[in-house]
Protein backbone atom coordinates (compact mmCIF):
# COMPACT_ATOMS: atom_id res chain seq x y z
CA UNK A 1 0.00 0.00 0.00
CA UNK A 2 2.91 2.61 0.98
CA UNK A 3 4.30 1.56 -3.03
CA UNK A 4 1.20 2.70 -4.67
CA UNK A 5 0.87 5.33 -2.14
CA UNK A 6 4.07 6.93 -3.60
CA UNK A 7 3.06 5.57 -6.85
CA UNK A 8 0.01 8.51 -6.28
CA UNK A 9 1.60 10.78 -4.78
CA UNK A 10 4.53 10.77 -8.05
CA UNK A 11 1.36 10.80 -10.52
CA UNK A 12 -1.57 12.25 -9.32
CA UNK A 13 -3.05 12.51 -12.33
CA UNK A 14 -3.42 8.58 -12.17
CA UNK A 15 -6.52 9.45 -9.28
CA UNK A 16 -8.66 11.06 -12.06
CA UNK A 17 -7.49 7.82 -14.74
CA UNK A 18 -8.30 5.23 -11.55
CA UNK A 19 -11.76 6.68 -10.37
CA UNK A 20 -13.18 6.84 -13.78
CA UNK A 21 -12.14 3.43 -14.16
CA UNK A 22 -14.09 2.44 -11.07
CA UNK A 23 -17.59 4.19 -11.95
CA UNK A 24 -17.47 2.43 -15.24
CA UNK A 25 -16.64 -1.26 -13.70
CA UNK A 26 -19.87 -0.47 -11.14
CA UNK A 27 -22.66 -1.02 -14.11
CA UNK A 28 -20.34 -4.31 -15.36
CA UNK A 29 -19.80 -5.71 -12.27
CA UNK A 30 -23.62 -5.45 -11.23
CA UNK A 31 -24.58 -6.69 -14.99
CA UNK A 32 -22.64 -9.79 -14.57
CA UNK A 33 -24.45 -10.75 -11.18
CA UNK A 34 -27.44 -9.76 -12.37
CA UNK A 35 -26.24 -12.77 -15.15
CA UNK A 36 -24.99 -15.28 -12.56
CA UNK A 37 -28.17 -14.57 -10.57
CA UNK A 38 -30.55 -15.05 -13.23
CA UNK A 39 -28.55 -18.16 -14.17
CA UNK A 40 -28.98 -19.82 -10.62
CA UNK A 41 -32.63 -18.86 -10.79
CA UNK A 42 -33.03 -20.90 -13.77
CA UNK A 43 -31.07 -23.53 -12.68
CA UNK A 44 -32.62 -24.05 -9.78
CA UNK A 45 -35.87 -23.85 -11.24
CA UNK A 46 -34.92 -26.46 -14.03
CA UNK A 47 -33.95 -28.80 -10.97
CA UNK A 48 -37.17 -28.46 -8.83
CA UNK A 49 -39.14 -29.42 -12.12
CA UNK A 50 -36.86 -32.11 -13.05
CA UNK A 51 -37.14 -33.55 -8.89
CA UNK A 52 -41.10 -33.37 -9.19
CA UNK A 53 -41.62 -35.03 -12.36
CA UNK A 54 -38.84 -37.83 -11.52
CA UNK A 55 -40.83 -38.11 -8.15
CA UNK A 56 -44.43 -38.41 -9.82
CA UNK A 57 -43.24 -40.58 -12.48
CA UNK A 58 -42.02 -42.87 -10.12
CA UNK A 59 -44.89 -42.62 -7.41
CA UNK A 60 -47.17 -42.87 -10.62
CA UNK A 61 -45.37 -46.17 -11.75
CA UNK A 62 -44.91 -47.76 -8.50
CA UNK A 63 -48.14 -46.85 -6.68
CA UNK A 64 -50.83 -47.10 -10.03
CA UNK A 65 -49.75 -48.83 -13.12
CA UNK A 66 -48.18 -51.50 -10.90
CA UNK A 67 -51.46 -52.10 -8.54
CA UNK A 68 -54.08 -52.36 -11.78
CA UNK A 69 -54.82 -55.93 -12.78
CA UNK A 70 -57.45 -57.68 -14.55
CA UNK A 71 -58.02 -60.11 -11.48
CA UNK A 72 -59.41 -57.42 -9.11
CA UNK A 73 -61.57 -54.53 -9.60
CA UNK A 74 -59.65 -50.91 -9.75
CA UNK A 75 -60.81 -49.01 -6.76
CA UNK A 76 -59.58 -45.54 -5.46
CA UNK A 77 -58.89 -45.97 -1.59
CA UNK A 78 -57.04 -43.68 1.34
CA UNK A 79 -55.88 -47.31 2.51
CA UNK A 80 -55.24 -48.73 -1.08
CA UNK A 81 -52.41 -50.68 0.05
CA UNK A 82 -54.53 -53.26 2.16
CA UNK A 83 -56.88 -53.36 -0.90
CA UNK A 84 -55.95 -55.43 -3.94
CA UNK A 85 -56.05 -53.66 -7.04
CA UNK A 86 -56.71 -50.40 -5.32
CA UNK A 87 -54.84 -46.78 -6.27
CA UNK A 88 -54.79 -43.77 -4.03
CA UNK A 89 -57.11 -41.13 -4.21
CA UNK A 90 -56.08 -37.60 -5.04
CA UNK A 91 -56.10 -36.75 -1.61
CA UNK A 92 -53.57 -39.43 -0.66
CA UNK A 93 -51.22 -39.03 -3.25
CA UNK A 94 -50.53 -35.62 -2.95
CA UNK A 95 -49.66 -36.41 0.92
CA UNK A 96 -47.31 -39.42 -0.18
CA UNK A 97 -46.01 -37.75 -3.32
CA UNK A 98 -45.12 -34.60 -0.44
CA UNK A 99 -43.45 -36.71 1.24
CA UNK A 100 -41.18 -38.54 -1.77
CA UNK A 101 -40.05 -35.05 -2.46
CA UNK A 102 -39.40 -33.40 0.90
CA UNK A 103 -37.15 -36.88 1.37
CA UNK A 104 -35.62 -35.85 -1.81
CA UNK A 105 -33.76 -32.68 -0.67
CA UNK A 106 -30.92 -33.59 0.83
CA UNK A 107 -29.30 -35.66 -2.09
CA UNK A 108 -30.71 -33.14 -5.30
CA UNK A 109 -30.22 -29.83 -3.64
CA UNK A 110 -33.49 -29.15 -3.90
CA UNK A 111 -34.72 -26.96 -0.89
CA UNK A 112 -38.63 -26.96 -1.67
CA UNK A 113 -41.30 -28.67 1.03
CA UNK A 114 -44.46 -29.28 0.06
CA UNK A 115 -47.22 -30.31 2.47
CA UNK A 116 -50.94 -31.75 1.84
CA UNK A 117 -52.64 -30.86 5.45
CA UNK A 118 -56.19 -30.56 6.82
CA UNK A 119 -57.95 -30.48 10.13
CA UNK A 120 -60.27 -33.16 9.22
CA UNK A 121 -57.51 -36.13 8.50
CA UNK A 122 -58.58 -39.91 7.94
CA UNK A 123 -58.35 -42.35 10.97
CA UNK A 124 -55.01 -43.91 10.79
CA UNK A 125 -53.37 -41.01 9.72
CA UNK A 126 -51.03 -38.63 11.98
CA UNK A 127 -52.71 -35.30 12.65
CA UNK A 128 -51.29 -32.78 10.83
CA UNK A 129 -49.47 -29.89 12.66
CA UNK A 130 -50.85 -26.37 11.34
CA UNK A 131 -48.42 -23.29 12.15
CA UNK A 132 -50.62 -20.00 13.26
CA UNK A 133 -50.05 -18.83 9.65
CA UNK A 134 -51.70 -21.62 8.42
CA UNK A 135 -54.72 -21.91 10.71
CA UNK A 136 -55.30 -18.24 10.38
CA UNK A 137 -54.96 -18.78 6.28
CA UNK A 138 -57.46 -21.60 6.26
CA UNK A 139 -60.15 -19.57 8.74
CA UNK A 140 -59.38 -16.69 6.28
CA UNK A 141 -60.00 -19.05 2.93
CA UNK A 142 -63.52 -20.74 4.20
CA UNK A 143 -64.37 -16.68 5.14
CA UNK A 144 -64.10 -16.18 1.76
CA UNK A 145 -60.62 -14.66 1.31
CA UNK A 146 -60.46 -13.05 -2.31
CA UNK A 147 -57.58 -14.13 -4.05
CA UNK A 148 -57.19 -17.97 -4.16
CA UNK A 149 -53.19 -18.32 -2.49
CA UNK A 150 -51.24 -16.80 0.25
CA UNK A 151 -47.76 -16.05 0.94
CA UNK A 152 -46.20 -16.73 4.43
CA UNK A 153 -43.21 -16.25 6.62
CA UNK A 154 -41.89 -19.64 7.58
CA UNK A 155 -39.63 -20.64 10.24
CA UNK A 156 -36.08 -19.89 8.90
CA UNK A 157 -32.46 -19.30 10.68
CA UNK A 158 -30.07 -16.52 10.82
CA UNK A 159 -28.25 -18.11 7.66
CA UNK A 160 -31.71 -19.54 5.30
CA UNK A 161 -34.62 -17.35 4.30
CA UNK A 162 -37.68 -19.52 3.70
CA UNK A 163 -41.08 -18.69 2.26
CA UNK A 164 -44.20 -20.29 2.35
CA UNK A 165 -47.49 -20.12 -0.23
CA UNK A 166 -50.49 -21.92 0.51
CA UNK A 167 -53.46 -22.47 -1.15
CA UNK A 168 -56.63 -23.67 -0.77
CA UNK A 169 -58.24 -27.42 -1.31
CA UNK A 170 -61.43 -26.75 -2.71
CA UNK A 171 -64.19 -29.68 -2.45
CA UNK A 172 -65.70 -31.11 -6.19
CA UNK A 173 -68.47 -32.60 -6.99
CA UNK A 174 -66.77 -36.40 -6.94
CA UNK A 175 -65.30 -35.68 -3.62
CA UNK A 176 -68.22 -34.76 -1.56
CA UNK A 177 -70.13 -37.68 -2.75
CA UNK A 178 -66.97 -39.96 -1.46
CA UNK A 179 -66.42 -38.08 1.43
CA UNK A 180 -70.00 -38.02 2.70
CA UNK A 181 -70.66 -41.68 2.16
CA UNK A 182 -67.22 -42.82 3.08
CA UNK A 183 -67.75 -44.66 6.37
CA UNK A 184 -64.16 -43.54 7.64
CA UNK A 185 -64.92 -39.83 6.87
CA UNK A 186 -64.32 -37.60 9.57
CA UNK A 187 -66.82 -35.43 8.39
CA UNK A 188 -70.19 -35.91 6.34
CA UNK A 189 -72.14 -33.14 5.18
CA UNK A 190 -69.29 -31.00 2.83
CA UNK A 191 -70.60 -29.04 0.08
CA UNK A 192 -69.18 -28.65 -3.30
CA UNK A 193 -66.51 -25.56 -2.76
CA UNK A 194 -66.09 -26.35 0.75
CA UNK A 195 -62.17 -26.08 1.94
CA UNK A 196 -61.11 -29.28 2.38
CA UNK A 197 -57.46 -28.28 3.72
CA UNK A 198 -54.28 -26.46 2.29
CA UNK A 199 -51.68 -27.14 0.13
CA UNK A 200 -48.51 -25.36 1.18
CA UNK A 201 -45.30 -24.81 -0.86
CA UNK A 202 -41.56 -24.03 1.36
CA UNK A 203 -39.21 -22.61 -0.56
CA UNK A 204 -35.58 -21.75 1.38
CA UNK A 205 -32.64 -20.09 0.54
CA UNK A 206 -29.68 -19.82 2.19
CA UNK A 207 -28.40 -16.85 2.65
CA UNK A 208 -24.34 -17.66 1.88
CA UNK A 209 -25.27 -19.10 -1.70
CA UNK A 210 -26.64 -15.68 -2.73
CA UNK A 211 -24.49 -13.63 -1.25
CA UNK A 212 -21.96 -15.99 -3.24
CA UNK A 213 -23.82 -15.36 -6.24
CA UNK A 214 -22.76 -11.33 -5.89
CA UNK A 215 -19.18 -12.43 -6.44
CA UNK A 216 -18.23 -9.70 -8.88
CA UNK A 217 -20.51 -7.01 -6.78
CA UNK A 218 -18.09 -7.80 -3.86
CA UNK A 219 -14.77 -8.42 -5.80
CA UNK A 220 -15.63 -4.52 -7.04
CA UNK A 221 -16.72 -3.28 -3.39
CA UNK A 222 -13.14 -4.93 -1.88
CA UNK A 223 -11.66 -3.66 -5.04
CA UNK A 224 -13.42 -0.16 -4.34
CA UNK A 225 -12.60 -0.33 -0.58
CA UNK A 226 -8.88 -1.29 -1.10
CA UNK A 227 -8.79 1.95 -3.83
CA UNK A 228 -10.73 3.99 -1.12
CA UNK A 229 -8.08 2.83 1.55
CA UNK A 230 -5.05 3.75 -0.70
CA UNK A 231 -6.88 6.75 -2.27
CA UNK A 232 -7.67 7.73 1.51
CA UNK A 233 -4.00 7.28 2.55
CA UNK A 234 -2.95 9.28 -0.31
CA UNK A 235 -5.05 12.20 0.50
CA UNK A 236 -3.68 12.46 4.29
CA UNK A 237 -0.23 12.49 2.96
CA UNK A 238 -1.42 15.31 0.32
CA UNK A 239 -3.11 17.09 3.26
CA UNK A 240 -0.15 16.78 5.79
CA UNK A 241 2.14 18.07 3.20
CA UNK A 242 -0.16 20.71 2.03
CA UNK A 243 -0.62 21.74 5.67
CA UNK A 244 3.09 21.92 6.32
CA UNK A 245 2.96 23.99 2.78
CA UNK A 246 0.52 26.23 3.81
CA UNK A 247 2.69 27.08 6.81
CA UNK A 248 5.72 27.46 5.16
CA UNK A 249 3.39 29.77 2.46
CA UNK A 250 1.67 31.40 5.35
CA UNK A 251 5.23 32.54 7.09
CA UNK A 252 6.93 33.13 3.80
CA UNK A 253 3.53 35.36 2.89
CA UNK A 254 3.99 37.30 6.19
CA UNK A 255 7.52 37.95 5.83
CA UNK A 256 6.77 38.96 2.24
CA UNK A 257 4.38 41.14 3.52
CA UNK A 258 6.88 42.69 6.12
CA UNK A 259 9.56 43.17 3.40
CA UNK A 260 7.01 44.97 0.80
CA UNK A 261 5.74 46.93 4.10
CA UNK A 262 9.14 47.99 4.39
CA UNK A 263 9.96 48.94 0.75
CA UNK A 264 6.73 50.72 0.51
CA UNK A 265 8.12 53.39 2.41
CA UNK A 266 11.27 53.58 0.07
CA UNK A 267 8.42 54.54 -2.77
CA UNK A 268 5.69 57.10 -3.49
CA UNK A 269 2.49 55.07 -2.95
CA UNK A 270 1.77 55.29 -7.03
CA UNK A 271 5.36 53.85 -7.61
CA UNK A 272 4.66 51.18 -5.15
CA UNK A 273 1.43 50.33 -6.28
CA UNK A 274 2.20 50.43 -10.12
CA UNK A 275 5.22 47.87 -9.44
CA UNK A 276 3.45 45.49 -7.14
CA UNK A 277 0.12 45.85 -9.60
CA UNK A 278 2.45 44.71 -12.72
CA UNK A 279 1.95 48.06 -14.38
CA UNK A 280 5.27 48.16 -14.18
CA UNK A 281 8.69 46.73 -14.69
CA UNK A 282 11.76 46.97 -12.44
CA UNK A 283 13.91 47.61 -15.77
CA UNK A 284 15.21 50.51 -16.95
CA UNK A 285 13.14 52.73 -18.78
CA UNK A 286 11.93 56.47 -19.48
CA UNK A 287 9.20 58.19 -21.29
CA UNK A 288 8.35 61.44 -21.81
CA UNK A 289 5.86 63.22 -20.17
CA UNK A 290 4.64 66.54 -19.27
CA UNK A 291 4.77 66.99 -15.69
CA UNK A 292 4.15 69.68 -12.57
CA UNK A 293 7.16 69.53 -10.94
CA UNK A 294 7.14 70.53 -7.33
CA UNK A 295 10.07 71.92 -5.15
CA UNK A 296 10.38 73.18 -2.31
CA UNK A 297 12.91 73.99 0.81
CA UNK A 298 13.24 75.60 4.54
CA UNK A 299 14.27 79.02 4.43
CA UNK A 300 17.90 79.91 6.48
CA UNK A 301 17.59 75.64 7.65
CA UNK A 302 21.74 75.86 7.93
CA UNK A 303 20.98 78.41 10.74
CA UNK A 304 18.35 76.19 12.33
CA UNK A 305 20.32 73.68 12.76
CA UNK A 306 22.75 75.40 14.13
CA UNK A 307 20.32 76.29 17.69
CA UNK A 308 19.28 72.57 17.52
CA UNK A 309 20.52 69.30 18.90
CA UNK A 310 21.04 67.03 16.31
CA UNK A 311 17.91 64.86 18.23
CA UNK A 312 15.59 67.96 18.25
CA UNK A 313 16.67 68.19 14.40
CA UNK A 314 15.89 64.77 13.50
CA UNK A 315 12.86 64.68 15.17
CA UNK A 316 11.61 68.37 13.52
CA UNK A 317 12.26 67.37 10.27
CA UNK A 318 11.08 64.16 10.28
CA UNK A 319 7.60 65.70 11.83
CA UNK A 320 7.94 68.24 8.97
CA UNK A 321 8.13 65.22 6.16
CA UNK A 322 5.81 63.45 7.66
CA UNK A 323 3.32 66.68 7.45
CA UNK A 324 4.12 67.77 4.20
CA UNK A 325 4.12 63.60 3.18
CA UNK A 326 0.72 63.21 4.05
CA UNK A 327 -0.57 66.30 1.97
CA UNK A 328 1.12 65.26 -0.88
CA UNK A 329 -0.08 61.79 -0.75
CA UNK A 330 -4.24 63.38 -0.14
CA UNK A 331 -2.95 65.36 -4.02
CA UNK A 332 -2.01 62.35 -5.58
CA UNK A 333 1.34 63.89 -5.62
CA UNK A 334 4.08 60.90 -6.15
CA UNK A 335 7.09 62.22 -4.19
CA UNK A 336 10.47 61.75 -6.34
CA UNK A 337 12.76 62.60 -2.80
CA UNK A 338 13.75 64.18 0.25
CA UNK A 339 17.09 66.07 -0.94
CA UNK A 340 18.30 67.66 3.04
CA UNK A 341 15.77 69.55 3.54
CA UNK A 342 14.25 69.67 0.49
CA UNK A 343 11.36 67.96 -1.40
CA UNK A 344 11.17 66.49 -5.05
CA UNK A 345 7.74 65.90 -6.51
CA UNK A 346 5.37 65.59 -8.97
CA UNK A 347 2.25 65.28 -11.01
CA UNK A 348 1.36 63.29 -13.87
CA UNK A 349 3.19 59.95 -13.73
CA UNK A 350 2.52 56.56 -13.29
CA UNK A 351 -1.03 58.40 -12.69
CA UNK A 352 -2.38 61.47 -14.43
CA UNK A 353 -5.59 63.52 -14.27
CA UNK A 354 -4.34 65.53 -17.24
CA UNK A 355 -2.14 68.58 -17.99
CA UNK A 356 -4.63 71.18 -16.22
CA UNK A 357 -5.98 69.06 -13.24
CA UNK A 358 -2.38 67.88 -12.47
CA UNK A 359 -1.28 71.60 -12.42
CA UNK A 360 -4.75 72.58 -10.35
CA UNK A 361 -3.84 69.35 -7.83
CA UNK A 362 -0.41 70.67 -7.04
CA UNK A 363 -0.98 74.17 -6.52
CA UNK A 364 -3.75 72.97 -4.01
CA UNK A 365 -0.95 70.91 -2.01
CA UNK A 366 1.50 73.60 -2.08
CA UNK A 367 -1.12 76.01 -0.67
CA UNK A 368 -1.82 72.95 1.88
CA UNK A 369 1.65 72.76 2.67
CA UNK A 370 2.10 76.55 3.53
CA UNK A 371 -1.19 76.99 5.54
CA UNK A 372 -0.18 73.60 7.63
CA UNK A 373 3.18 74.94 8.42
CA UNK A 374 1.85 78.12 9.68
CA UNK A 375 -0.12 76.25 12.06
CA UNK A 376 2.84 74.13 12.72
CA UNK A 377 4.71 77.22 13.40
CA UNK A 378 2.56 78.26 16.52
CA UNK A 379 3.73 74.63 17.90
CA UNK A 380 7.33 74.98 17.25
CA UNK A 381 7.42 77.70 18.64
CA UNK A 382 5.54 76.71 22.21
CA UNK A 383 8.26 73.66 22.30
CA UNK A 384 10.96 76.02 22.35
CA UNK A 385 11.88 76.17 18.69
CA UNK A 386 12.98 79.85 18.11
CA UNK A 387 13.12 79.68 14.47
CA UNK A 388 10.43 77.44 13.22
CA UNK A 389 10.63 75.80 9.44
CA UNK A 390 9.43 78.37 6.50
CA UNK A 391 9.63 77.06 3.28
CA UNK A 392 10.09 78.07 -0.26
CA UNK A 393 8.25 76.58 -2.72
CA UNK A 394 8.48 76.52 -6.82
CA UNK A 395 6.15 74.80 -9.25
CA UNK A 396 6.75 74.54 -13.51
CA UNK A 397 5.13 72.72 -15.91
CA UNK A 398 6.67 70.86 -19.01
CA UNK A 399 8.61 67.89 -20.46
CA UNK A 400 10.53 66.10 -18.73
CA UNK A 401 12.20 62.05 -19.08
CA UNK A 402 10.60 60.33 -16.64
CA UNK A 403 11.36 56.79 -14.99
CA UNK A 404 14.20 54.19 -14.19
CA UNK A 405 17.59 55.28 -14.03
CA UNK A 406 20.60 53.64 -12.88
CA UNK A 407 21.94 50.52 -13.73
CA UNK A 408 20.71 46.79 -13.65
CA UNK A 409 21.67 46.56 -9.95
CA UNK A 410 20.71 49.60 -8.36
CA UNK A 411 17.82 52.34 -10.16
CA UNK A 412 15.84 54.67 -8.91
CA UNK A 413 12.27 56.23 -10.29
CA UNK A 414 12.89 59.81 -10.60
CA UNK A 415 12.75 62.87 -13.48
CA UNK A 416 15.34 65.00 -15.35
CA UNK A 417 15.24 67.62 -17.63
CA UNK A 418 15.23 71.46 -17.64
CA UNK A 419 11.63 71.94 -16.60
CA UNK A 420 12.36 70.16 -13.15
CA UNK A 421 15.52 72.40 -13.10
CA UNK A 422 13.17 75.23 -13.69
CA UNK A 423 11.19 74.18 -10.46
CA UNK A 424 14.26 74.15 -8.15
CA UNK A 425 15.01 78.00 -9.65
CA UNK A 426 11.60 79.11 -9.40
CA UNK A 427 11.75 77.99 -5.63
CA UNK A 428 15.21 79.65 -4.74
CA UNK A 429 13.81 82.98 -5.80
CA UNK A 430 10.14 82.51 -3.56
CA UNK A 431 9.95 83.96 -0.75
CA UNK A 432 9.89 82.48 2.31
CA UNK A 433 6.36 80.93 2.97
CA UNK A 434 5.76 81.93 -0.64
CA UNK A 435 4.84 80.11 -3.86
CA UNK A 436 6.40 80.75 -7.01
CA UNK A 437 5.52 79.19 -10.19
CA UNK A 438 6.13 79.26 -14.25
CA UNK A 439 3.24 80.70 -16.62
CA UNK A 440 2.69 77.40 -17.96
CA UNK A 441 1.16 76.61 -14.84
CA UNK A 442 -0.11 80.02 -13.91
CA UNK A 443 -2.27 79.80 -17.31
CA UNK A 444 -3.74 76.20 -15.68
CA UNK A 445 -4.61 77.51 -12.33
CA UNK A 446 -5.48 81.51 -12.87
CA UNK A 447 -9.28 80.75 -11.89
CA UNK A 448 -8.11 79.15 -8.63
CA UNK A 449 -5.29 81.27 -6.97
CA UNK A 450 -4.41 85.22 -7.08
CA UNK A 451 -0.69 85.69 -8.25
CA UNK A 452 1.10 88.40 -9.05
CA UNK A 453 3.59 88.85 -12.18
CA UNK A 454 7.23 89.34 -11.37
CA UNK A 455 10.02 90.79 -13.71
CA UNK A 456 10.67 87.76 -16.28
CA UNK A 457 14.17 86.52 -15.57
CA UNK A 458 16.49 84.20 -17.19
CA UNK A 459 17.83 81.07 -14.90
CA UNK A 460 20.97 79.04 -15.42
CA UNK A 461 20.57 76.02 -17.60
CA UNK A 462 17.42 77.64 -19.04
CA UNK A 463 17.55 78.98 -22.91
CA UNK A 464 14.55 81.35 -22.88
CA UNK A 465 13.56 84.16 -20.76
CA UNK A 466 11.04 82.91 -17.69
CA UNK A 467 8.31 85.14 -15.88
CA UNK A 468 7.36 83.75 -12.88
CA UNK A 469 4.11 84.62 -10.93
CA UNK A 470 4.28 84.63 -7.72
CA UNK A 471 1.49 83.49 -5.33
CA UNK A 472 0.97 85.99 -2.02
CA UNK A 473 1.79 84.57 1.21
CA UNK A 474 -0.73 84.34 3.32
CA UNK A 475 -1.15 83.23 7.07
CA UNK A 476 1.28 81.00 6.93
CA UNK A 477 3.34 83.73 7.05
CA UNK A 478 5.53 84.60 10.87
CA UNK A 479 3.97 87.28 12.51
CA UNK A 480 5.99 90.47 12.44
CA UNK A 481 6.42 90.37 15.92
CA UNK A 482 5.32 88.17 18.44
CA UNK A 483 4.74 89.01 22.70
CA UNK A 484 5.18 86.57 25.82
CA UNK A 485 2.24 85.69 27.86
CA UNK A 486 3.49 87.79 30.48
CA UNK A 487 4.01 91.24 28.32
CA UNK A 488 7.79 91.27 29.58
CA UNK A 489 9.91 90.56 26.26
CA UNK A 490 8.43 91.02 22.38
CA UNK A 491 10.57 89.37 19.32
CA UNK A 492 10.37 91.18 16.24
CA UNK A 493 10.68 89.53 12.95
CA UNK A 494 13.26 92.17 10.81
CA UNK A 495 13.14 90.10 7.84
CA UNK A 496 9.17 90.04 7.54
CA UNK A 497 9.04 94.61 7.39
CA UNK A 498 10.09 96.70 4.24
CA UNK A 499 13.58 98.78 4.22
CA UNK A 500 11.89 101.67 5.45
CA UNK A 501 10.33 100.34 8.37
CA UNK A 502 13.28 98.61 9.40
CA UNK A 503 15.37 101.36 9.05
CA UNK A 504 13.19 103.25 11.41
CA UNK A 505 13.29 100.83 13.94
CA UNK A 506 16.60 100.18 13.99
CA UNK A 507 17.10 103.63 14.49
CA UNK A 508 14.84 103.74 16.91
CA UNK A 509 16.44 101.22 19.10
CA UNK A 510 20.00 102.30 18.96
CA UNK A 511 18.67 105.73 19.91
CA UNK A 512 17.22 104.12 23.17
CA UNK A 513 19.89 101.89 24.27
């Protein structure tokens, strides 16, 4: 069994080959006992008819032709054998010829009783022994019982089935005239159609010979069973290995899922999504698009970090990309890179909304961006944080190459061209907690912000002449001066108030101290 077990296991596709195999061998196998029993049926029939006829031949020979003689009158007697010349009566020779072929069982095979019984027996004769059955079959026949033959349970054993039919003995015309006026009669006054008695017919069957006779029914069920066994075996060993497999998948799925976790927050989320969707290929590759490009960086950060711990550093500017990561990522902005303290991003690849609405979507998030930092200010500052982040920010649109660069080993998803290099110009001359973008995406977003027109300039690295427009800044703005709770102290913000106001003040204060 372990052979063809590993016989399965190396060709499963054997199962499929086997169990087809076995539904089609059911119908056979069931035909061919359905043969063999029909063939026993007839057999046995063939033998009971054979067994009777020998029996009446002989009972005929022996008990008739051999008592007639031409010496002595032929009489019909219940005694004939005292009476010379005499032959039994019907009556008589059904109860002898019963007996000549219940005797004849045991050497022919032939398991079929008959019996010739009646309540009202001759003198001489043994009483006959009626079961229940048969009493309450005879009351039932002389009450007029419909049909003219019963079927009974007989007495059989846990290993032969038996069956009994009896039928009634009706009366005739020539046997109530010898009945009534036979001086032995037990009873005088029948009637023609009277029940005389029964005739009953025992047929057994033992149980082992037809169960034998289902021989290719249970070669195909221990056949069947010894597949099921094997097929049963094979299927815990499939199940044990696919449950050790689905453990191994399950852990190798969850550190999977812990590794692309991990890279996820290497990539934008559209990056991330296109690669793991199959949109795209880790291969190098560009196309060219036209993009919004967004930069943007903290105003005077050198002299930040010079009042700051390097801890209170990392842990402001990682709040401050974390901030400005979660607006971009509510624009559908896919973020190229943190350069220091700047940001890289974009609009319009791997998804796109079109020229205009990618333009529209990042001048939203750079408003965003400004108006959260303002708030963020008030915070900074209530930590301690004496110069809180400002930044700068510049948006173009245009061409640009877009995708992998780098080699087979090592890329990285990212843009070049002048355009973004127009972005990172436009953002060095905003000022801080300003916007400052190109006309090409001034003309996109003129219904949705208020800019103003600056002097048109030319940048390095860029051929033609460039007017940028530059977006107000708004409350995001520092304060131009700022008081402590208590009234005590006041810092003024010089770099917020026009020459001429500073001027004045700083006049002002050098004439006081």
């Amino acid at each position: 069994m372990k052979r063809i077990s590993q016989v399965l296991l190396r060709y499963p596709r054997l199962i499929p080959i086997l169990m087809t195999i076995a539904i089609l061998a059911l119908p056979l196998a069931v035909w061919r006992d359905v043969m063999a029993i029909t063939d026993q049926s007839i057999r046995r029939q063939t033998t009971a008819l054979d067994s009777v006829m020998s029996n009446l031949r002989g009972y005929y020979s022996d008990n008739v032709i051999s008592r007639l003689s031409a010496d002595n009158p032929t009489v019909a007697s219940h005694d004939y054998h005292a009476i010379d010349g005499a032959i039994p009566i019907p009556a008589t020779l059904a109860i002898e010829l019963g007996e000549l072929i219940n005797a004849d069982q045991g050497t022919r095979g032939f398991n079929v009783e008959y019996r010739f019984i009646s309540d009202f027996p001759f003198p001489g004769r043994e009483p006959n022994e009626l079961t229940a059955g048969e009493n309450r079959a005879l009351s039932e026949f002389r009450n007029g019982h419909p049909e003219n033959r019963m079927f009974l349970k007989a007495d059989d054993s846990p290993w032969d089935h038996a069956v009994s039919m009896v039928t009634p003995v009706i009366m005739q015309d020539s046997c109530v005239a010898c009945h009534n006026s036979h001086p032995d009669s037990p009873k005088t006054d029948w009637q023609e159609g009277d029940v005389r008695g029964l005739q009953s017919f025992t047929v057994r069957q033992p149980i082992f010979s037809n169960l034998m006779t289902f021989k290719y029914l249970i070669l195909y069920m221990i056949a069947a069973g010894t597949f099921g066994i094997l097929f049963s075996r094979h299927q815990l060993r499939v199940a044990s290995k696919l449950k050790t497999q689905s453990a191994e998948l399950a852990e190798n799925n969850d550190f999977l899922a812990g590794i692309s976790m991990k890279i996820s927050r290497y990539l934008s989320p559209q990056v991330y999504k296109s690669i793991f969707s199959g949109e795209k290929d880790a291969s190098i590759s560009t196309e060219r698009k036209k993009l919004t490009v967004f930069f943007s960086d903290i105003k005077d950060f050198t002299q930040t970090t010079e009042s700051l711990q390097p801890e209170e550093l990392t842990e402001l500017l990682n709040s401050y990309f974390t901030e400005m990561s979660l607006i971009a990522e509510k624009h559908g902005a896919t973020i190229d890179k943190f350069i220091g303290d700047a940001i890289v991003a974009f609009f319009g690849d791997p998804e796109t909304k079109g020229t205009a609405e990618d333009a529209r979507a990042c001048v939203r998030m750079a408003l965003e961006m400004q108006e959260r930092l303002g708030e963020l200010a008030g915070e900074w500052r209530a930590k301690g944080i004496e110069h809180p982040f400002r930044a700068r920010i510049g948006i173009n649109t245009g061409y640009c190459n877009v995708g992998n660069f780098g080699s087979e080993l090592r890329m990285d998803y990212t843009i070049i061209g002048a355009e973004a290099n127009l972005a990172a110009r436009l953002e060095a001359s905003a000022e801080p907690g300003g916007i400052v973008m190109s006309y090409e995406t001034y003309a996109h977003v003129r219904d949705i912000v208020e800019a103003r027109q600056l002097p048109p300039e030319r940048f390095k690295g860029i051929a033609r002449e460039v007017i940028p427009y530059a977006v107000e800044p708004g409350r995001n703005r520092a304060p131009l001066s700022e008081t402590t709770a208590d009234g005590r102290s006041m810092t003024v913000h010089l770099d917020q108030l026009d020459d001429e106001t500073r001027g004045k003040l700083e006049k002002l204060l050098k004439d006081r101290l």
